[in-house]
Protein backbone atom coordinates (compact mmCIF):
# COMPACT_ATOMS: atom_id res chain seq x y z
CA UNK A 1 96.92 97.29 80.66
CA UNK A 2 99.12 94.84 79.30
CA UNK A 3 99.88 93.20 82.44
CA UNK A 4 96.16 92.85 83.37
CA UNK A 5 95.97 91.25 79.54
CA UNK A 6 99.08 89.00 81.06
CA UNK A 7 97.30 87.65 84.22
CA UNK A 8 93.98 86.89 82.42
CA UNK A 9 95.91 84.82 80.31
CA UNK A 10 97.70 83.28 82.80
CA UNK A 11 94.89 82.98 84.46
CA UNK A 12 92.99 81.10 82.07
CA UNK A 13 95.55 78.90 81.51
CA UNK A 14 95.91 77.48 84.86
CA UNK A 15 92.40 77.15 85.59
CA UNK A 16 90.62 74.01 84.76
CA UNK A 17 87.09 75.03 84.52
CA UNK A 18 87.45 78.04 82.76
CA UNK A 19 84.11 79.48 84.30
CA UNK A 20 83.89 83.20 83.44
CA UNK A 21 82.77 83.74 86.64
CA UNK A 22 85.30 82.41 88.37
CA UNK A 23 88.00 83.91 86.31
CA UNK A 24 86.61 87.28 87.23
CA UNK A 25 86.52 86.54 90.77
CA UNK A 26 90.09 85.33 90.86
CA UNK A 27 91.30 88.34 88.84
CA UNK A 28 89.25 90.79 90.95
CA UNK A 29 91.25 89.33 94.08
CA UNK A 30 94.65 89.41 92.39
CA UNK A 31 94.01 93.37 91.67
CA UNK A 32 92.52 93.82 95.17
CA UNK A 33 95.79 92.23 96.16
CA UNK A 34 97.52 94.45 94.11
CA UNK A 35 95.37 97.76 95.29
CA UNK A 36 96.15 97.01 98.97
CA UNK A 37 100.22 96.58 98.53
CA UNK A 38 100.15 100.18 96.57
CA UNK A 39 97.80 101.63 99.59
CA UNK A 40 100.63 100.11 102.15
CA UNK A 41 103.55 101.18 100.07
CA UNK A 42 102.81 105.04 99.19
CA UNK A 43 101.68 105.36 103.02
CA UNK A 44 105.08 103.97 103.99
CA UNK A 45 106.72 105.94 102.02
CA UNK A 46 104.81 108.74 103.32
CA UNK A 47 105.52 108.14 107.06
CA UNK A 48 109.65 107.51 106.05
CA UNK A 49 109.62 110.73 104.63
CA UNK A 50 107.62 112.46 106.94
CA UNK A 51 109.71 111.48 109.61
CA UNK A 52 112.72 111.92 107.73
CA UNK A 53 112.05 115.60 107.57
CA UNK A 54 111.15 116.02 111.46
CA UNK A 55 115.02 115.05 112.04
C-alpha cells in the first residue's frame, strides 16, 4: 500500500496536467507493468526449480 501511495505521489508530481484521468491511466500501466514482471518471475522460478529437481 504504501508504495502505491509513493507512485501516485510521484506521479502527480511529475505530471503537468494533473488530469485524474490520466493519472489513473498512467498508474494502471505502472501496476500492469508491475503484474506482468511478478507473472514472469514466479514462473521462472518455477521452471528453475522444476528442472532443478529432474537432475
Amino acid at each position: 500500500m504504501n508504495v502505491m501511495m509513493a507512485v501516485s505521489f510521484y506521479v502527480n508530481e511529475r505530471i503537468e496536467q494533473t488530469g485524474l484521468a490520466e493519472t489513473s491511466l498512467l498508474l494502471e500501466s505502472i501496476l500492469q507493468a508491475q503484474q506482468a514482471v511478478m507473472i514472469a518471475t514466479v514462473t521462472a522460478s518455477a521452471a528453475a526449480s522444476t528442472n532443478s529437481s529432474n537432475n
